[in-house]
N, C-alpha and C. Protein backbone atom coordinates (compact mmCIF):
# COMPACT_ATOMS: atom_id res chain seq x y z
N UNK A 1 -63.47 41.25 -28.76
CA UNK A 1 -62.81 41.87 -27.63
C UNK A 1 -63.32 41.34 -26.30
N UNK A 2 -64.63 40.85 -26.07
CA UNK A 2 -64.79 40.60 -24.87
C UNK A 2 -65.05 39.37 -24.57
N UNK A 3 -64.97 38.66 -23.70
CA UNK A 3 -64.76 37.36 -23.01
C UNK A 3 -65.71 37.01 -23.02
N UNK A 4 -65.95 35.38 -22.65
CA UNK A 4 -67.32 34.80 -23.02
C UNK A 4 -67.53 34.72 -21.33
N UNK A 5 -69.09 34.92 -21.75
CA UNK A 5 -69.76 35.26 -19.68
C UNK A 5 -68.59 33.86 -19.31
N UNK A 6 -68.31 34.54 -17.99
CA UNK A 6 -68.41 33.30 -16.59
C UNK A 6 -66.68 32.38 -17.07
N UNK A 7 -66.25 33.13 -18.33
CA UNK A 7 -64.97 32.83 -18.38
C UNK A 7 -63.67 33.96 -17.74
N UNK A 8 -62.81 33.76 -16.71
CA UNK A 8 -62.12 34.72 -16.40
C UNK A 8 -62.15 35.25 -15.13
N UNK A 9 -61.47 36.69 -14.54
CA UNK A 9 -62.16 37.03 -13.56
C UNK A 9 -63.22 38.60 -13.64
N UNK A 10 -62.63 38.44 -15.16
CA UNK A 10 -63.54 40.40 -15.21
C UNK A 10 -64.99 39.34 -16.07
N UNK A 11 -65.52 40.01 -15.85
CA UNK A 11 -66.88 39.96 -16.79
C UNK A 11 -67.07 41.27 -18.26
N UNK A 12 -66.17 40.86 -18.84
CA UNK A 12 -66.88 42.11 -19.67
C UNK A 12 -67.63 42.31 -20.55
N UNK A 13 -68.84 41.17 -20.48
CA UNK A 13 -69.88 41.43 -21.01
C UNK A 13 -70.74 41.83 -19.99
N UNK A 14 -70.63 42.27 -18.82
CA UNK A 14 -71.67 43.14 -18.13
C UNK A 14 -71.30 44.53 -18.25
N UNK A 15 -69.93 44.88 -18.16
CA UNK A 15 -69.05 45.85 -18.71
C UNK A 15 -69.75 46.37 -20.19
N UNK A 16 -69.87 45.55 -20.92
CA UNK A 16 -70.60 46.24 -22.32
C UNK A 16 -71.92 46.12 -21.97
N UNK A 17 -72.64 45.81 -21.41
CA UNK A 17 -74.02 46.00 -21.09
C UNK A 17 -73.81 47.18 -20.32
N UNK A 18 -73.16 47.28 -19.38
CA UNK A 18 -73.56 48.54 -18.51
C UNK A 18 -73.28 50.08 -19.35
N UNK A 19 -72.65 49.92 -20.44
CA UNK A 19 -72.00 50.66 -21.28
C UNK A 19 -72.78 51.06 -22.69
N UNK A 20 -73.68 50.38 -22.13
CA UNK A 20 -74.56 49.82 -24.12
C UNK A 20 -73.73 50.08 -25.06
N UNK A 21 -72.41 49.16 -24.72
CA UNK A 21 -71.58 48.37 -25.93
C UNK A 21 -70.80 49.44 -26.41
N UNK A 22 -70.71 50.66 -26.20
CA UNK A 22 -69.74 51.89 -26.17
C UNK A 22 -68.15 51.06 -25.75
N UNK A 23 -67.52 50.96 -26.60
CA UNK A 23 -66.06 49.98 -26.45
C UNK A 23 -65.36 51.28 -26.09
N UNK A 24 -65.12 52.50 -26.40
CA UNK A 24 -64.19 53.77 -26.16
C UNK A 24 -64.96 53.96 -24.76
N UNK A 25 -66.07 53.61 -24.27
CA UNK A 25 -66.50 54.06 -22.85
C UNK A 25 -65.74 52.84 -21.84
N UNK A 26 -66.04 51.67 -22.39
CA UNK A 26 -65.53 50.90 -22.04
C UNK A 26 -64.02 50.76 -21.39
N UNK A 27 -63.18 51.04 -23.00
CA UNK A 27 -62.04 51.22 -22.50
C UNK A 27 -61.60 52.57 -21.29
N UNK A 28 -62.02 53.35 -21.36
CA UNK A 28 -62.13 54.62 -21.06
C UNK A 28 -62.38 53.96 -18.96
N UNK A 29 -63.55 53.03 -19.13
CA UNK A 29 -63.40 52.96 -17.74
C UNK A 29 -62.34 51.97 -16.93
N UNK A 30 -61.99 50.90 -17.70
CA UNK A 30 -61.21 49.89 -17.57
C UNK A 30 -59.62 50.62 -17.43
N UNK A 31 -59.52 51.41 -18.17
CA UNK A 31 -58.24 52.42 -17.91
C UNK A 31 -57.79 53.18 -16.33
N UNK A 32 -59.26 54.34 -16.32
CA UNK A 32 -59.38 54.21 -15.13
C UNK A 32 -59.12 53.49 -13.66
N UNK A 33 -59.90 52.32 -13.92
CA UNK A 33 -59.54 51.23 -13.12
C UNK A 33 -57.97 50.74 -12.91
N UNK A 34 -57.19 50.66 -14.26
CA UNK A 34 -55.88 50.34 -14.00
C UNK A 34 -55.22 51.35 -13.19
N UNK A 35 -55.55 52.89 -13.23
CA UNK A 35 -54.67 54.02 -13.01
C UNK A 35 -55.21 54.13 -10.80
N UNK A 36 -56.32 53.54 -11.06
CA UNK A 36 -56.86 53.58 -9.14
C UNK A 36 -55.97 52.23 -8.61
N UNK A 37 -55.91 51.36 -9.52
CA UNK A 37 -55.88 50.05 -8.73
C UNK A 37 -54.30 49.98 -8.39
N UNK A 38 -53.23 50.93 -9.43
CA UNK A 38 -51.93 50.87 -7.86
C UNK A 38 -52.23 51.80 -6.78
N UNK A 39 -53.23 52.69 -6.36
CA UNK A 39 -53.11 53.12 -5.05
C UNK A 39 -53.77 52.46 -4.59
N UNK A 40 -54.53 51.71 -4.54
CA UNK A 40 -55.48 50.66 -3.85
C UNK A 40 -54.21 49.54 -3.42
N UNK A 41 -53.85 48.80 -4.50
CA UNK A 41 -52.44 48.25 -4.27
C UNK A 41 -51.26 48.20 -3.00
N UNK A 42 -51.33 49.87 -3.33
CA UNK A 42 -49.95 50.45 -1.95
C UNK A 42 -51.11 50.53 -0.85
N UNK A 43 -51.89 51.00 -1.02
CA UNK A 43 -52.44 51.28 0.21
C UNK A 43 -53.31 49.57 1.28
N UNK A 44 -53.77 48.82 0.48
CA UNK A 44 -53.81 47.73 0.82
C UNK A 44 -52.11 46.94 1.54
N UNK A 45 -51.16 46.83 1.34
CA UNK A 45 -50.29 46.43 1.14
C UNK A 45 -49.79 47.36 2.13
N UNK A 46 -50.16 48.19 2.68
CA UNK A 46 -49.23 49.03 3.70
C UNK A 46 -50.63 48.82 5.16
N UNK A 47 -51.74 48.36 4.87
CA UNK A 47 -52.52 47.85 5.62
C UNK A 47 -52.49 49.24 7.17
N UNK A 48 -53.21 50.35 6.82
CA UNK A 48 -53.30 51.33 7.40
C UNK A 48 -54.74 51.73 8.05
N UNK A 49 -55.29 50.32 8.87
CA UNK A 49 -56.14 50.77 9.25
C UNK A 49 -57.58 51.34 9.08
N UNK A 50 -58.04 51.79 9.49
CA UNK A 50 -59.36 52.39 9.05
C UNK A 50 -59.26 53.32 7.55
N UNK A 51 -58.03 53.30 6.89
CA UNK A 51 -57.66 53.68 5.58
C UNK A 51 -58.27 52.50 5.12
N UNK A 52 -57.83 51.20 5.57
CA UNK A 52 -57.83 50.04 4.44
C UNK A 52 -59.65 49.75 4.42
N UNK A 53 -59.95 49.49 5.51
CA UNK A 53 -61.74 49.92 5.47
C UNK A 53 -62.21 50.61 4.03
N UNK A 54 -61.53 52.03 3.94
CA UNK A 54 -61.99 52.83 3.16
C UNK A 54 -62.01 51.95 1.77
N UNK A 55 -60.48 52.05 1.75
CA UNK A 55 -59.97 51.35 0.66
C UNK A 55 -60.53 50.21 -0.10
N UNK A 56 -61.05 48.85 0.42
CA UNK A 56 -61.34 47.99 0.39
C UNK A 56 -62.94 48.36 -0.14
N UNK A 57 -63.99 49.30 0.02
CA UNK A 57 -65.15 49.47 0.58
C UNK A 57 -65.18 49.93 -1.39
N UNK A 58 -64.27 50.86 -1.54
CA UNK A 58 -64.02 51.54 -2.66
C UNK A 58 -63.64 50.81 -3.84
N UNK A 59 -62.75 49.69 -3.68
CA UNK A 59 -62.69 48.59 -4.47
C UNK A 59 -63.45 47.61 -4.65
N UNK A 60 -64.48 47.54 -4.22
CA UNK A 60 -65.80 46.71 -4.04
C UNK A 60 -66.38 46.96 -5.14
N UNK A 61 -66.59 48.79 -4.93
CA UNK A 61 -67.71 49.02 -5.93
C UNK A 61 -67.05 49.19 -7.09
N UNK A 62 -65.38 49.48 -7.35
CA UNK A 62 -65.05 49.31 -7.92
C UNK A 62 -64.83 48.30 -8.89
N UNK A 63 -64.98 46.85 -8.53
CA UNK A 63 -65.11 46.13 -8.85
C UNK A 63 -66.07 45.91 -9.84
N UNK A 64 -67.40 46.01 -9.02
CA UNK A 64 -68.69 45.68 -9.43
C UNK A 64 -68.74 46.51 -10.92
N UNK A 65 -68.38 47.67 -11.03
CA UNK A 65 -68.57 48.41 -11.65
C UNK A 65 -67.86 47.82 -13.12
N UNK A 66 -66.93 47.25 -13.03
CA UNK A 66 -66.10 46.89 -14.20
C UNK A 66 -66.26 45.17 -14.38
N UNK A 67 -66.87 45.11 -13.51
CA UNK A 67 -67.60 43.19 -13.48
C UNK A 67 -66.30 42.31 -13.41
N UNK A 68 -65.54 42.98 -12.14
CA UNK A 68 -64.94 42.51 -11.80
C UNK A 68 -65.52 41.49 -10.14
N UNK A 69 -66.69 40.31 -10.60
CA UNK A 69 -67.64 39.85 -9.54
C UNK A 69 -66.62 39.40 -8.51
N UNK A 70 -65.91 38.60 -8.52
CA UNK A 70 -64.91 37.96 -7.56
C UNK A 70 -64.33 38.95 -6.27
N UNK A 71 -63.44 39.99 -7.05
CA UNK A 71 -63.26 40.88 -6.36
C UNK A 71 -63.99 41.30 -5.56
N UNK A 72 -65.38 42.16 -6.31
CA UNK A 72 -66.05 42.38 -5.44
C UNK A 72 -66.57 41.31 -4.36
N UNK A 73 -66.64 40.52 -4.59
CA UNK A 73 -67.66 39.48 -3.30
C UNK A 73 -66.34 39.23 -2.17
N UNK A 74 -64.69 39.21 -2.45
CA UNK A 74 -64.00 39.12 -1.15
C UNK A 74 -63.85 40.02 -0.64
N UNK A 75 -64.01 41.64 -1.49
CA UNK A 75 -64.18 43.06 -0.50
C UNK A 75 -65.23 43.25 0.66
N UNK A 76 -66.44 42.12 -0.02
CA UNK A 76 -67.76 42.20 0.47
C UNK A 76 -67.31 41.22 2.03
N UNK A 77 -66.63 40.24 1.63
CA UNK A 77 -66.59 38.86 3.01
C UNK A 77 -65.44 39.78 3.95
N UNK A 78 -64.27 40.77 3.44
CA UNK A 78 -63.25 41.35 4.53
C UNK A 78 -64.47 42.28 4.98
N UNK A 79 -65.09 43.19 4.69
CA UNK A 79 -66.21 44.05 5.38
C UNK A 79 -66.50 43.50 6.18
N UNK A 80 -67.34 42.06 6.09
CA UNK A 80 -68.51 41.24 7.00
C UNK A 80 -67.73 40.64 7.60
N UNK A 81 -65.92 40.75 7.95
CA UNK A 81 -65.49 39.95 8.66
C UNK A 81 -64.99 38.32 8.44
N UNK A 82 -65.47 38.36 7.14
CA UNK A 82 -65.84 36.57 7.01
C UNK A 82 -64.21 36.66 6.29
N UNK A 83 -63.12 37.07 6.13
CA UNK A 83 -61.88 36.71 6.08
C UNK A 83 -61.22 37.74 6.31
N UNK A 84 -59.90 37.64 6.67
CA UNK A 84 -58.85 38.62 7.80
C UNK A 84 -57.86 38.32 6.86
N UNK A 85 -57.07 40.07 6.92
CA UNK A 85 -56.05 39.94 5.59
C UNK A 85 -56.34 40.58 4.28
N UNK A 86 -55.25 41.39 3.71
CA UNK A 86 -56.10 41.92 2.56
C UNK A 86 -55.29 40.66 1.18
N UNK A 87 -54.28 39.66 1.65
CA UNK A 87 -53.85 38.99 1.01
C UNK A 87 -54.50 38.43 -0.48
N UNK A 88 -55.92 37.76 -0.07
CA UNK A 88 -56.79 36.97 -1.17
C UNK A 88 -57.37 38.31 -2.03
N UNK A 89 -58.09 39.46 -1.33
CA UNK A 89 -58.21 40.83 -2.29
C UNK A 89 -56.91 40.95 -3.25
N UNK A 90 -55.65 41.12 -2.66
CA UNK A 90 -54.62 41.77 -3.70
C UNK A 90 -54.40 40.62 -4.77
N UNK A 91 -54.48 39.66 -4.35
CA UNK A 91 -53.99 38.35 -5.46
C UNK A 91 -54.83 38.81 -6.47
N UNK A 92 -56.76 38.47 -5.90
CA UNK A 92 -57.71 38.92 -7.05
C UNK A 92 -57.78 39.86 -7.92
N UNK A 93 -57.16 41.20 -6.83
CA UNK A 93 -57.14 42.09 -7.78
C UNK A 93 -55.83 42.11 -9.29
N UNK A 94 -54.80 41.48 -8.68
CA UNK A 94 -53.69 41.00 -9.51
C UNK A 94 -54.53 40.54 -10.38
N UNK A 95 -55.07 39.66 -11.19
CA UNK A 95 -55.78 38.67 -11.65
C UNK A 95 -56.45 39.06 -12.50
N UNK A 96 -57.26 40.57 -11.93
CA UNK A 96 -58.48 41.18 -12.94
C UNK A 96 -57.29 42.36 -13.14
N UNK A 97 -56.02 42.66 -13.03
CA UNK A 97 -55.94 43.53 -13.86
C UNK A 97 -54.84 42.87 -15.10
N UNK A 98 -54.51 42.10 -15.03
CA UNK A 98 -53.81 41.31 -15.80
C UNK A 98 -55.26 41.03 -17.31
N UNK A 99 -55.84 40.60 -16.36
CA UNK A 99 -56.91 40.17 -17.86
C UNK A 99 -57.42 41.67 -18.57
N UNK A 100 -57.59 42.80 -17.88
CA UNK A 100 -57.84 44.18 -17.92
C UNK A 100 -57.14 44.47 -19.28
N UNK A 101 -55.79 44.25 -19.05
CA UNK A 101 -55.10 44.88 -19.40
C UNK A 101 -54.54 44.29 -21.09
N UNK A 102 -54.91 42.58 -20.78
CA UNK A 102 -55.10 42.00 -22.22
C UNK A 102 -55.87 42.54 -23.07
N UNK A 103 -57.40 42.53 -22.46
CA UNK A 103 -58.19 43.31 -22.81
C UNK A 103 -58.41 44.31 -23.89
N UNK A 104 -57.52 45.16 -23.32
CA UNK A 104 -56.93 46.59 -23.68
C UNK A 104 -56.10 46.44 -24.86
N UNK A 105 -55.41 45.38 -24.55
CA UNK A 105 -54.34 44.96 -25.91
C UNK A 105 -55.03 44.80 -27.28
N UNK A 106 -56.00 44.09 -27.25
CA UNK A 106 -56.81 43.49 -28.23
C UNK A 106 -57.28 44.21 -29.00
């Protein structure tokens, strides 16, 4: 079920480490993640300001949390300013939930 390190954009062998290999916790959080990531989605995508701050700040750790590294590190560069636009976030996030969701299939 899970991807080999450093292939992809989720990591989910940090995902089963952070989990100690609990696959129903696993899935359980990766689900989660699918059910936040369309309001993150609309709300990115409607670009509302000190909402999207929030938003963005929340998908970070969100990220991290599901070893989704990528993600997290362009939530981390729109924070610090170092890119404008939530464009390259939504693609990424496109990206890790697509593989998420294979994932899930398996």
């Amino acid at each position: 079920m899970s991807s080999p390190m450093g292939a992809g954009r989720v990591d989910f062998g940090f995902l089963e480490r952070l989990t100690a290999g609990d696959v129903g916790l696993m899935r359980d959080v990766l689900e989660i993640f699918l059910q936040e990531s369309e309001g993150w989605r609309t709300r990115l995508g409607a670009d509302q300001g000190n909402e999207t701050g929030e938003t963005i700040h929340t998908l970070k750790a969100s990220g991290r949390a599901v070893g989704a590294h990528a993600l997290a590190e362009l939530c981390e560069d729109w924070e610090l300013g170092e890119i404008e636009g939530t464009e390259a976030i939504l693609t990424e996030l496109a990206q890790a939930e697509v593989e998420i969701r294979t994932w899930l299939a398996d």
